[in-house]
PDB file of N, CA and C in Angstrom:
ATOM      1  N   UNK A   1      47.812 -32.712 -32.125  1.00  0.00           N
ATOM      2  CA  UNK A   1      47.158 -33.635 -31.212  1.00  0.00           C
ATOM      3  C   UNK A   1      46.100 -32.850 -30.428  1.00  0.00           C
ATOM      4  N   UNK A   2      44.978 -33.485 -30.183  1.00  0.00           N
ATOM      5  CA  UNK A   2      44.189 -32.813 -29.471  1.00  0.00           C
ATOM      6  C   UNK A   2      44.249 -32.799 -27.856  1.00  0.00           C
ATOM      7  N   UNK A   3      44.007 -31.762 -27.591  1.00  0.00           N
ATOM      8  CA  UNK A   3      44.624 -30.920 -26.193  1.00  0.00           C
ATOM      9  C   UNK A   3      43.874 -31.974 -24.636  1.00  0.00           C
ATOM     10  N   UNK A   4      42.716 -32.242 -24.874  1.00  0.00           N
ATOM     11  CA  UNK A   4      41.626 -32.848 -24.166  1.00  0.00           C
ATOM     12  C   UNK A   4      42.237 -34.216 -24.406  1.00  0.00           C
ATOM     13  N   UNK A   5      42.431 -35.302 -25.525  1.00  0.00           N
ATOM     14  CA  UNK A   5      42.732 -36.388 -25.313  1.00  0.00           C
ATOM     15  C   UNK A   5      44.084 -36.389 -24.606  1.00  0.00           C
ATOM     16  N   UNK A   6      44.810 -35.624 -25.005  1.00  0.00           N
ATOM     17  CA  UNK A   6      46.245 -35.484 -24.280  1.00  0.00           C
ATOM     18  C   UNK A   6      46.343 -35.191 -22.846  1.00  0.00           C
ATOM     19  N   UNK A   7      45.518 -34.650 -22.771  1.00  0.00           N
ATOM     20  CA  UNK A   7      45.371 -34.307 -21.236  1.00  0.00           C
ATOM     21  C   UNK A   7      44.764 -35.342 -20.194  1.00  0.00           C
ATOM     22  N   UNK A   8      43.896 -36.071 -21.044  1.00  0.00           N
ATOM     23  CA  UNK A   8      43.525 -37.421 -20.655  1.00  0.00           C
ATOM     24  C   UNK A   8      44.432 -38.822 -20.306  1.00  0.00           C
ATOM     25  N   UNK A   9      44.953 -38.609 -21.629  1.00  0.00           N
ATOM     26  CA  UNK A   9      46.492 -39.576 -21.519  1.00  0.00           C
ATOM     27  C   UNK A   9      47.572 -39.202 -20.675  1.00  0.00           C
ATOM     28  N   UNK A  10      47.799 -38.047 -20.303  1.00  0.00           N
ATOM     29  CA  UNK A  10      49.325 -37.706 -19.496  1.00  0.00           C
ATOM     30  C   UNK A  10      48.595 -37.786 -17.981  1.00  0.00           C
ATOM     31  N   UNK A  11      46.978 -37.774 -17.527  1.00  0.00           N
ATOM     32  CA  UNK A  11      46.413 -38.113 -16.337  1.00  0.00           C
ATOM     33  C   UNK A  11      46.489 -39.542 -16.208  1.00  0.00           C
ATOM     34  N   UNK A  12      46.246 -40.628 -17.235  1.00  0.00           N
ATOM     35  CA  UNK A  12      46.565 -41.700 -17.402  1.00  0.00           C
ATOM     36  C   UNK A  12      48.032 -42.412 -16.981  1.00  0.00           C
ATOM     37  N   UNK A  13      48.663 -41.561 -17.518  1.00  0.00           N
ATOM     38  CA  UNK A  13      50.083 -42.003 -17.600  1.00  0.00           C
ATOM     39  C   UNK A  13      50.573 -41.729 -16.151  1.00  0.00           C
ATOM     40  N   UNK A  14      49.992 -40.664 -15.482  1.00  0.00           N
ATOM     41  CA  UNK A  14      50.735 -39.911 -14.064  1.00  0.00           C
ATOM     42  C   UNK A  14      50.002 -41.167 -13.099  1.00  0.00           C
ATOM     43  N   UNK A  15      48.798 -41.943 -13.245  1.00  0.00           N
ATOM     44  CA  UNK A  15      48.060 -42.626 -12.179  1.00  0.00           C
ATOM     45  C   UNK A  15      48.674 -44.249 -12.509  1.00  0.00           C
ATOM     46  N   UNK A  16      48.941 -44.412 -13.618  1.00  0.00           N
ATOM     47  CA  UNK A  16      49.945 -45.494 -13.803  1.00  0.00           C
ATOM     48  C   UNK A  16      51.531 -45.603 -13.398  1.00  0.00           C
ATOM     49  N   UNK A  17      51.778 -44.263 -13.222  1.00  0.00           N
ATOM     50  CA  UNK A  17      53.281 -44.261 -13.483  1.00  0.00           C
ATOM     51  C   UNK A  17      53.197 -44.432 -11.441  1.00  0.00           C
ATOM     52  N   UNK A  18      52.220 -43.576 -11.014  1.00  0.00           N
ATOM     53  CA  UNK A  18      52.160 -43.995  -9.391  1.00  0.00           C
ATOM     54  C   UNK A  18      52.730 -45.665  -8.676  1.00  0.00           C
ATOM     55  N   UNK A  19      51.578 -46.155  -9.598  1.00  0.00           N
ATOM     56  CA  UNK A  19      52.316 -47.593  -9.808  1.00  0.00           C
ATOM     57  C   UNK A  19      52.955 -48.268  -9.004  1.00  0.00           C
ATOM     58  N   UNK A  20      53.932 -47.336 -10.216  1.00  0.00           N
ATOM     59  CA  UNK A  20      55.355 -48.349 -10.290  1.00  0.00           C
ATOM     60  C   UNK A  20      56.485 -47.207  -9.635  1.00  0.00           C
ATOM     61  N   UNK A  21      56.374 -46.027  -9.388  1.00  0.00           N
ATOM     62  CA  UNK A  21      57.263 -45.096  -8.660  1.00  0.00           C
ATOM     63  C   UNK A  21      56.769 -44.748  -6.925  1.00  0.00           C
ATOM     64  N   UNK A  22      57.124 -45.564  -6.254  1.00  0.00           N
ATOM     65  CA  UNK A  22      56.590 -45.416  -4.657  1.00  0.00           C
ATOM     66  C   UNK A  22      56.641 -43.618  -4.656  1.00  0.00           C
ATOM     67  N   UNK A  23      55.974 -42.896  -3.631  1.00  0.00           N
ATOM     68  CA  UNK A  23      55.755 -41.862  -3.768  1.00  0.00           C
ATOM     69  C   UNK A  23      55.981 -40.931  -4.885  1.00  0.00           C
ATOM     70  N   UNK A  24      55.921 -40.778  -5.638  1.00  0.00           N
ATOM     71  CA  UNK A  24      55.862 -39.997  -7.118  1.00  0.00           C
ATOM     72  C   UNK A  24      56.029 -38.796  -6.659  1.00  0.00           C
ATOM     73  N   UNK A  25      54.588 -38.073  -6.183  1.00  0.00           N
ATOM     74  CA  UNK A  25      54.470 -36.972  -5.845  1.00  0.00           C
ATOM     75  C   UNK A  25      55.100 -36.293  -5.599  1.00  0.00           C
ATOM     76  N   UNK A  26      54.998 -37.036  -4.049  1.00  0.00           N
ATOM     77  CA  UNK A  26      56.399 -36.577  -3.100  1.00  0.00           C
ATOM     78  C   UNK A  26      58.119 -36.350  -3.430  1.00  0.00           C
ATOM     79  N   UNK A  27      58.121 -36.911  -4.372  1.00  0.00           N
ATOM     80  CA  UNK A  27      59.415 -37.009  -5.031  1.00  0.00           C
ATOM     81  C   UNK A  27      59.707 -35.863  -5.707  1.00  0.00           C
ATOM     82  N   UNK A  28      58.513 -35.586  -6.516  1.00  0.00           N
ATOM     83  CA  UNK A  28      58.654 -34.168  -7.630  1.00  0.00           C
ATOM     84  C   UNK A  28      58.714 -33.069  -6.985  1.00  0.00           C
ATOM     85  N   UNK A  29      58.027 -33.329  -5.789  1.00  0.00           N
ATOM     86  CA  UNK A  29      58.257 -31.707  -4.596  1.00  0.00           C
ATOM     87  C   UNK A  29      59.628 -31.993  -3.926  1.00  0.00           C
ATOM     88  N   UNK A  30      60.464 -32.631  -4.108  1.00  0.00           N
ATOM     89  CA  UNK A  30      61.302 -32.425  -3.169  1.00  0.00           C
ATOM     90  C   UNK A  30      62.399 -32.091  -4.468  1.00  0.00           C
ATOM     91  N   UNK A  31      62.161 -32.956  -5.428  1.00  0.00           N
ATOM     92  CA  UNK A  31      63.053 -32.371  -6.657  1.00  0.00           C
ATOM     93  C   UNK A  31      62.799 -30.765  -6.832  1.00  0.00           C
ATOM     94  N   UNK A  32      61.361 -30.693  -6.926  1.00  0.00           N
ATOM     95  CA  UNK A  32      61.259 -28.655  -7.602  1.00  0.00           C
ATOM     96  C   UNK A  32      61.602 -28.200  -6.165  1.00  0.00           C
ATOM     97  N   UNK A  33      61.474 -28.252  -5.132  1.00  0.00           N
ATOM     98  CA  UNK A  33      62.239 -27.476  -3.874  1.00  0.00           C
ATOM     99  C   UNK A  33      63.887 -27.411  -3.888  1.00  0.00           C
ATOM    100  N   UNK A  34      64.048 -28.695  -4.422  1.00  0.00           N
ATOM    101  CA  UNK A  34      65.564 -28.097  -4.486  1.00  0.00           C
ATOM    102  C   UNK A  34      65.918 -27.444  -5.792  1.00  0.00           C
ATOM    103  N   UNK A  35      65.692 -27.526  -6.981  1.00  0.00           N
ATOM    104  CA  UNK A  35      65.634 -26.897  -8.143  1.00  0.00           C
ATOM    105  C   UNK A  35      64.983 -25.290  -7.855  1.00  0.00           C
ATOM    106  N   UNK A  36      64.325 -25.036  -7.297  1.00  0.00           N
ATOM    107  CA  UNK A  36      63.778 -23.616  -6.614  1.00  0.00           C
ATOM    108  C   UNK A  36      64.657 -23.156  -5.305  1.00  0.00           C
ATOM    109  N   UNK A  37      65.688 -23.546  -4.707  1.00  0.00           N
ATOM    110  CA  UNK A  37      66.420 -23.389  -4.100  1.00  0.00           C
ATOM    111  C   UNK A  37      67.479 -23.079  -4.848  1.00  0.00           C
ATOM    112  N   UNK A  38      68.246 -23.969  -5.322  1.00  0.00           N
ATOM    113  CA  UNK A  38      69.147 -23.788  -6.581  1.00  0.00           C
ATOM    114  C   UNK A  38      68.799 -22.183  -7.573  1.00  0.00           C
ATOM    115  N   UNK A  39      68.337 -22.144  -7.899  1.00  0.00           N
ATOM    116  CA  UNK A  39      67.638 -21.094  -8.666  1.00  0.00           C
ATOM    117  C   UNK A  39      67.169 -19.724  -8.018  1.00  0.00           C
ATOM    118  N   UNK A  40      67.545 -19.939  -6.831  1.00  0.00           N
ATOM    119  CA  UNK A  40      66.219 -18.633  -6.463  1.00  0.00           C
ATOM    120  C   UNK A  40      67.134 -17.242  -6.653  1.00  0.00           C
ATOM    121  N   UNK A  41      69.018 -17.480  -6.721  1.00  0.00           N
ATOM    122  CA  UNK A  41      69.320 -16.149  -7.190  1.00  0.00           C
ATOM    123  C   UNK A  41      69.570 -15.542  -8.514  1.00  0.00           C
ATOM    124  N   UNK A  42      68.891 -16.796  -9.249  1.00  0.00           N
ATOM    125  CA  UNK A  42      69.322 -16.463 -10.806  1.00  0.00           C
ATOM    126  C   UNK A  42      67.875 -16.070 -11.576  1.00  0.00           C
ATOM    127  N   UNK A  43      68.155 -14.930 -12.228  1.00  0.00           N
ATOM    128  CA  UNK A  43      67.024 -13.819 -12.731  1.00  0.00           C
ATOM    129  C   UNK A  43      66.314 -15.240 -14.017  1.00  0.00           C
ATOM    130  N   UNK A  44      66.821 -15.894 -14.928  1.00  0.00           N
ATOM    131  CA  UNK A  44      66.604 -16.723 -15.866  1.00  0.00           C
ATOM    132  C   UNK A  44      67.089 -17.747 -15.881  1.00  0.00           C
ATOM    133  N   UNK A  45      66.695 -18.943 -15.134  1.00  0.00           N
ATOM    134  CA  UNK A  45      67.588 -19.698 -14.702  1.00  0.00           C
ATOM    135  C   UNK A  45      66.831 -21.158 -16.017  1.00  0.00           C
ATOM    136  N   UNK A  46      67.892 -21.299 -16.415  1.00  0.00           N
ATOM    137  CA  UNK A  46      67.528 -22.928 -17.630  1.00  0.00           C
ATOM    138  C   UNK A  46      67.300 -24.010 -16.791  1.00  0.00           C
ATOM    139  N   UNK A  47      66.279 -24.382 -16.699  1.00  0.00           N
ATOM    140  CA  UNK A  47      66.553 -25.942 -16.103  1.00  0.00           C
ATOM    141  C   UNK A  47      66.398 -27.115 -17.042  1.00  0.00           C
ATOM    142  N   UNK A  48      66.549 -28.299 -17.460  1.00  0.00           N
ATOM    143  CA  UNK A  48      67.104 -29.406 -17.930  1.00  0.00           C
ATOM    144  C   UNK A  48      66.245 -30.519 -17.418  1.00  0.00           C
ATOM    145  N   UNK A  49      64.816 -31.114 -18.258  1.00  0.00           N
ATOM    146  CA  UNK A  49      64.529 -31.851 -17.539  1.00  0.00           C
ATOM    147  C   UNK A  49      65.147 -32.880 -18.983  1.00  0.00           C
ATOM    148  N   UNK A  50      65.734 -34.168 -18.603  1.00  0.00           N
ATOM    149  CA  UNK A  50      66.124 -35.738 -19.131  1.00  0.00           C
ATOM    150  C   UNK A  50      65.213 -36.798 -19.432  1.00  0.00           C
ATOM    151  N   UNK A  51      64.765 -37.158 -20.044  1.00  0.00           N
ATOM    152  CA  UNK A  51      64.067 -38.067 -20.301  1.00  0.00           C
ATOM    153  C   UNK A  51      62.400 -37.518 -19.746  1.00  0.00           C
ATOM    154  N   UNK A  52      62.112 -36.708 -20.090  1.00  0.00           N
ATOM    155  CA  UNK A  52      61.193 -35.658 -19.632  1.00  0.00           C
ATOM    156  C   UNK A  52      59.592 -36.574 -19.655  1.00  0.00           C
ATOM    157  N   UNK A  53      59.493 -37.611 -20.786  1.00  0.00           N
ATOM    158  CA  UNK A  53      58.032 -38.426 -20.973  1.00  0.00           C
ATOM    159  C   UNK A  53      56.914 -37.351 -21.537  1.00  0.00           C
ATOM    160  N   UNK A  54      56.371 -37.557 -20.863  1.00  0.00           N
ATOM    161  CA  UNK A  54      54.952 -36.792 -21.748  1.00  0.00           C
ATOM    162  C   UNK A  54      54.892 -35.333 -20.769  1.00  0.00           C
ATOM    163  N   UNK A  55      55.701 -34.858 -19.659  1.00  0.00           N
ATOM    164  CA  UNK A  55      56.016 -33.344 -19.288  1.00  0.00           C
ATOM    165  C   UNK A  55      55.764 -33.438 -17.670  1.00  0.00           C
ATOM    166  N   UNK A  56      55.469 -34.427 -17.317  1.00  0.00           N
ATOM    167  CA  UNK A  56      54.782 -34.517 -15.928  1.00  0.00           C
ATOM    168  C   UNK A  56      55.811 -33.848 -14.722  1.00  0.00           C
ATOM    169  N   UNK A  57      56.913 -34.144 -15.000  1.00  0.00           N
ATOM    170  CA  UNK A  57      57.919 -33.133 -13.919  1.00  0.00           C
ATOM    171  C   UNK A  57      58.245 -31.924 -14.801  1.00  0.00           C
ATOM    172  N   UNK A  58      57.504 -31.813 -16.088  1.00  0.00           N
ATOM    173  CA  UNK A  58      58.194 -30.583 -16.519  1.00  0.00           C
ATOM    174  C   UNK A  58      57.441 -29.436 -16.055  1.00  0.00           C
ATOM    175  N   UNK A  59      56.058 -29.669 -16.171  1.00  0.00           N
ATOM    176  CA  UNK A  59      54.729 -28.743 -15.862  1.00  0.00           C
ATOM    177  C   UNK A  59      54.846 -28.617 -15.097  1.00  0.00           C
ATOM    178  N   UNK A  60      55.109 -29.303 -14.196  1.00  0.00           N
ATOM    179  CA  UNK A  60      55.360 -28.832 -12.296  1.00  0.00           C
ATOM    180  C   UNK A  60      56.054 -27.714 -11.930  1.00  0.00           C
ATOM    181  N   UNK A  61      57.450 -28.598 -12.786  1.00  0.00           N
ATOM    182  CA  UNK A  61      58.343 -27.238 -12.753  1.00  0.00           C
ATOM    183  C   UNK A  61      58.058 -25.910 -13.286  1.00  0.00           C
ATOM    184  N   UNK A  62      57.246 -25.742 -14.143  1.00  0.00           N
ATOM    185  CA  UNK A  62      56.823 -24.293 -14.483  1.00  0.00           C
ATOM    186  C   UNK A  62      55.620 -23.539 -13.849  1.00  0.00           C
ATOM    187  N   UNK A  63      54.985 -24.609 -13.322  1.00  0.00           N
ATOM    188  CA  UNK A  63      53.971 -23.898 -12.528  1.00  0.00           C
ATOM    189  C   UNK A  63      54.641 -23.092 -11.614  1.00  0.00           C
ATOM    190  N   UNK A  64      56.238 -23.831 -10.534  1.00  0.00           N
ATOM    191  CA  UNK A  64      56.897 -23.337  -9.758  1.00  0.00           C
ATOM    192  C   UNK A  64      58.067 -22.382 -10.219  1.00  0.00           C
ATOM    193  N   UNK A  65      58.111 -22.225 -11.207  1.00  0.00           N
ATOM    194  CA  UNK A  65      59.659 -21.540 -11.720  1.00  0.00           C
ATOM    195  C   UNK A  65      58.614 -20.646 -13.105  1.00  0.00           C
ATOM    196  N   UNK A  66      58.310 -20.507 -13.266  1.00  0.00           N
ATOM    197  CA  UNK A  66      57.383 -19.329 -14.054  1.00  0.00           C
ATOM    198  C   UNK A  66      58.695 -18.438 -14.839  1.00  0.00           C
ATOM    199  N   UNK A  67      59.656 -17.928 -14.211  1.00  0.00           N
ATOM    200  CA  UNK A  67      60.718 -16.883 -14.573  1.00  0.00           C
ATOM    201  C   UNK A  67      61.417 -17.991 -15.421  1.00  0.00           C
ATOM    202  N   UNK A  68      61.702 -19.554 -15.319  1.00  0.00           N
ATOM    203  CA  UNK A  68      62.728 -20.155 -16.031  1.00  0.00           C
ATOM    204  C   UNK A  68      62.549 -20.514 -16.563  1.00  0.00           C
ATOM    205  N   UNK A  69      63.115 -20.616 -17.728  1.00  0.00           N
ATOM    206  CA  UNK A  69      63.303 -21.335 -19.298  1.00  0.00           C
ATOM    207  C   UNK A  69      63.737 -23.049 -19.280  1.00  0.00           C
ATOM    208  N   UNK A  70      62.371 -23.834 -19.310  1.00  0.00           N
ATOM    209  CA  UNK A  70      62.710 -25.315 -19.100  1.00  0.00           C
ATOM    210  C   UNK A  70      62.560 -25.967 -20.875  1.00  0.00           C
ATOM    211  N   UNK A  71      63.420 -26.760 -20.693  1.00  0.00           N
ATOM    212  CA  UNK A  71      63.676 -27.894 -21.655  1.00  0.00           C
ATOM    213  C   UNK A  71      63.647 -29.152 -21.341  1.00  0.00           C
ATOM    214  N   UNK A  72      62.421 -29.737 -21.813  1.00  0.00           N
ATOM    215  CA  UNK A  72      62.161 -31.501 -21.732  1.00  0.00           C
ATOM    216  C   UNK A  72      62.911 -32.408 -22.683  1.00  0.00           C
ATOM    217  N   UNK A  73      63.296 -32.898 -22.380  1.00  0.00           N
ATOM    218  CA  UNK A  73      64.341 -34.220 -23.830  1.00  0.00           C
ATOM    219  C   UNK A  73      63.769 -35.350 -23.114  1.00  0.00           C
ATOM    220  N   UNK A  74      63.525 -35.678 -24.206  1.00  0.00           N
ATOM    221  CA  UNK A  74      62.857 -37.359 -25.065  1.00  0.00           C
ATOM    222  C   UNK A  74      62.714 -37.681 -26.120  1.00  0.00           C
ATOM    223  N   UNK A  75      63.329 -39.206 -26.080  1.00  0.00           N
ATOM    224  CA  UNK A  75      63.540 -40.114 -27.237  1.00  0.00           C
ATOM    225  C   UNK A  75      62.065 -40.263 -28.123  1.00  0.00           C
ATOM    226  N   UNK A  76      60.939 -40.082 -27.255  1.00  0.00           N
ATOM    227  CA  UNK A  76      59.603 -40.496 -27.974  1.00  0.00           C
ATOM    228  C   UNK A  76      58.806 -39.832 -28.298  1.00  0.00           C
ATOM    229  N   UNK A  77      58.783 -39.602 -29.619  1.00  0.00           N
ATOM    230  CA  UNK A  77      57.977 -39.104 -30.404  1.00  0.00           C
ATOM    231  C   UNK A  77      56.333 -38.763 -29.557  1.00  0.00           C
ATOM    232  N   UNK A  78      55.931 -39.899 -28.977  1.00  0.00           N
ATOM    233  CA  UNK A  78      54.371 -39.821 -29.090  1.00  0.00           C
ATOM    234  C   UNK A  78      54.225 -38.937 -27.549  1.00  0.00           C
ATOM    235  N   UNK A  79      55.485 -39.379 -26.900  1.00  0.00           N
ATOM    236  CA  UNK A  79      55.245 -38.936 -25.407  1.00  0.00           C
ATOM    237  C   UNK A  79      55.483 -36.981 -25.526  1.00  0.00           C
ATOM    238  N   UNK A  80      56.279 -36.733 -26.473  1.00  0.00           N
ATOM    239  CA  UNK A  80      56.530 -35.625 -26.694  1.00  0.00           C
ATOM    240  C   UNK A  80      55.443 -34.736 -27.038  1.00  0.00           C
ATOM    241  N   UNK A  81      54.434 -35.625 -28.088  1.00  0.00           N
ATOM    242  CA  UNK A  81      53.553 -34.898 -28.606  1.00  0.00           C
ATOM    243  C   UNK A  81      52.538 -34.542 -27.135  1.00  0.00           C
ATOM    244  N   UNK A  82      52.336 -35.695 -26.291  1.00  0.00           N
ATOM    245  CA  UNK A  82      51.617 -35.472 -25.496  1.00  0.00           C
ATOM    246  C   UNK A  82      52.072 -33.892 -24.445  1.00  0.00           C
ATOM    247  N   UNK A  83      53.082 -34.208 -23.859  1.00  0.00           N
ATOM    248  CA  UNK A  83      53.808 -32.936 -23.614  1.00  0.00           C
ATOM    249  C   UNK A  83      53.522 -31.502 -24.242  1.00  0.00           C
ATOM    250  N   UNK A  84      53.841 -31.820 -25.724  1.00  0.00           N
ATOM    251  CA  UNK A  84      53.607 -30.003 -26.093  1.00  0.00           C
ATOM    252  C   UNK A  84      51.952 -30.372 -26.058  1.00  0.00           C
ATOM    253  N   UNK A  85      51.295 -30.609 -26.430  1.00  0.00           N
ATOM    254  CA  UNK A  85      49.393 -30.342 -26.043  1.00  0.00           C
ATOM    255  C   UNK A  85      49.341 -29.908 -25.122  1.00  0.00           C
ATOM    256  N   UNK A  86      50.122 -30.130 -24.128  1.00  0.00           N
ATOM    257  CA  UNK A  86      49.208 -30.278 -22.682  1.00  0.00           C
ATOM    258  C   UNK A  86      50.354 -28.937 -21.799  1.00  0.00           C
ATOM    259  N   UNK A  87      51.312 -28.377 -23.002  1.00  0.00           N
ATOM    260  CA  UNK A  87      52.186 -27.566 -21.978  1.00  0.00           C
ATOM    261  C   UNK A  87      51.164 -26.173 -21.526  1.00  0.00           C
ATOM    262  N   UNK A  88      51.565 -25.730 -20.057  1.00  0.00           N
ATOM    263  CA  UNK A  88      50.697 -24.464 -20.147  1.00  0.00           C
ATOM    264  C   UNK A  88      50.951 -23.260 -21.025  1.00  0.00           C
ATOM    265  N   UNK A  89      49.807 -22.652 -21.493  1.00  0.00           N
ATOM    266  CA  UNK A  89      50.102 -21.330 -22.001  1.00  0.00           C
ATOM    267  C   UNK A  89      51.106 -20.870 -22.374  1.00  0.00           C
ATOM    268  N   UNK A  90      51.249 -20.365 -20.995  1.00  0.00           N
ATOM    269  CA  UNK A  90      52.040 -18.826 -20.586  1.00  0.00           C
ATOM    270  C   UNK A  90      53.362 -19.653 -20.194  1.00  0.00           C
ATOM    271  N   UNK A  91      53.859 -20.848 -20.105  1.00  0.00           N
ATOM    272  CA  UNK A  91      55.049 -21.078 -20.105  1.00  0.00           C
ATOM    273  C   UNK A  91      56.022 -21.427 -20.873  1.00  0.00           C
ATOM    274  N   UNK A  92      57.466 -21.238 -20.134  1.00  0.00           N
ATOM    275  CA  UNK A  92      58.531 -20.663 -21.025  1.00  0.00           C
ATOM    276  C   UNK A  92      59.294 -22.633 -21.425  1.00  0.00           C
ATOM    277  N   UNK A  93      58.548 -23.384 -22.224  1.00  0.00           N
ATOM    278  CA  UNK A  93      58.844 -25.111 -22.287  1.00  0.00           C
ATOM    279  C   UNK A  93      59.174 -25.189 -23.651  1.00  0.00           C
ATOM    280  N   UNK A  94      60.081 -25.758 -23.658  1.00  0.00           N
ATOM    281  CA  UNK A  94      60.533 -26.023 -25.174  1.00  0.00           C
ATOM    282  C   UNK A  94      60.685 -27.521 -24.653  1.00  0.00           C
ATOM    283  N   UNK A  95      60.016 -28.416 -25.539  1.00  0.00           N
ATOM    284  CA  UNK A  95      60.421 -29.915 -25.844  1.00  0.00           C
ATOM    285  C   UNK A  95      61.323 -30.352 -27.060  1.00  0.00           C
ATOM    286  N   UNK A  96      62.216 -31.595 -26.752  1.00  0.00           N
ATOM    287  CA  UNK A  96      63.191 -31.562 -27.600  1.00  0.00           C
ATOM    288  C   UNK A  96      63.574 -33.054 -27.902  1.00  0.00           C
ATOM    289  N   UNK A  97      63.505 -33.580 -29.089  1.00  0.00           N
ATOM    290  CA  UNK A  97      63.604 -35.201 -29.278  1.00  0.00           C
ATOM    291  C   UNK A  97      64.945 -35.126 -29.579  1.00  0.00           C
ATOM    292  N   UNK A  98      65.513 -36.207 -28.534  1.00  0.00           N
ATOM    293  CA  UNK A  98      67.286 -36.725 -28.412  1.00  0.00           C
ATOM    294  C   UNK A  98      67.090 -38.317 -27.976  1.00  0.00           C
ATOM    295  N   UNK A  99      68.107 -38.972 -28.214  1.00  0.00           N
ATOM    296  CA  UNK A  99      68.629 -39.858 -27.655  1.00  0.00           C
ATOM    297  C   UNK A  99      69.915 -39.849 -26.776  1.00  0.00           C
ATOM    298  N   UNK A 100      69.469 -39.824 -25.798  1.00  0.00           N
ATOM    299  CA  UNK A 100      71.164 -39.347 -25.023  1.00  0.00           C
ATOM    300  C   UNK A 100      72.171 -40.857 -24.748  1.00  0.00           C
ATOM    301  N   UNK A 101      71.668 -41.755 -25.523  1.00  0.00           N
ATOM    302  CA  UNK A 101      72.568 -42.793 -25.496  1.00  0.00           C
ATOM    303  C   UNK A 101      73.584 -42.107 -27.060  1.00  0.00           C
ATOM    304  N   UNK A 102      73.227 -41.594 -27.820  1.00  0.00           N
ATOM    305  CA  UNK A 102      73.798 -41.343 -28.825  1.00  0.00           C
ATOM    306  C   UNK A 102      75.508 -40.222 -28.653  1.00  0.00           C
ATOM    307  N   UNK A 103      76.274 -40.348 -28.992  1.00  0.00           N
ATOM    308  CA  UNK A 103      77.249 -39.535 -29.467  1.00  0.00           C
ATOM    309  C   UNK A 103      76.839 -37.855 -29.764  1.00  0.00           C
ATOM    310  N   UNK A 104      77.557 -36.582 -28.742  1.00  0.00           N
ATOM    311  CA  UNK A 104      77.490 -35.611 -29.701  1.00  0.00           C
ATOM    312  C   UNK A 104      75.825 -35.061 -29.424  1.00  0.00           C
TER     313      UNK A 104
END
């Protein structure tokens, strides 16, 4: 997927998703403050993002956690793809297609 349209679409998706999620923003900083609290004595700490979408709380989280090894899970194919295009560089993101309604 190309990196520029993707990056276009997951800006799309973050000004839509505003929407419909009353403070968004604000929400994701208070989630990575406590996830960076949680974490701050562990040298490699995994974090677990759920239903991750196209990476928008995942990237955050790595901008802020740089040392930790994050994993996005999602059911959707297309949102995923958007995600790995648009993951940074130098970070440690593995995306991962699940259904967590499923068994196992």
């Amino acid at each position: 997927m190309d990196e520029k349209l993707a990056a276009d679409w997951v800006r799309r998706w973050d000004v839509q998703q505003e929407r419909y999620v009353a403070d968004r923003e604000e929400r994701f900083t208070v989630v990575i403050d406590v996830v960076e609290h949680v974490c701050r004595d562990v040298d490699e700490p995994l974090v677990l993002d759920l239903g991750c979408g196209p990476g928008s709380l995942t990237t955050r989280l790595a901008e802020r956690l740089p040392h930790a090894r994050i994993v996005g899970l999602d059911d959707d194919p297309f949102l995923l793809a958007l995600a790995r295009a648009t993951r940074p560089e130098r970070s440690d993101i593995e995306y991962v297609r699940a259904d967590l309604a499923e068994s196992g």
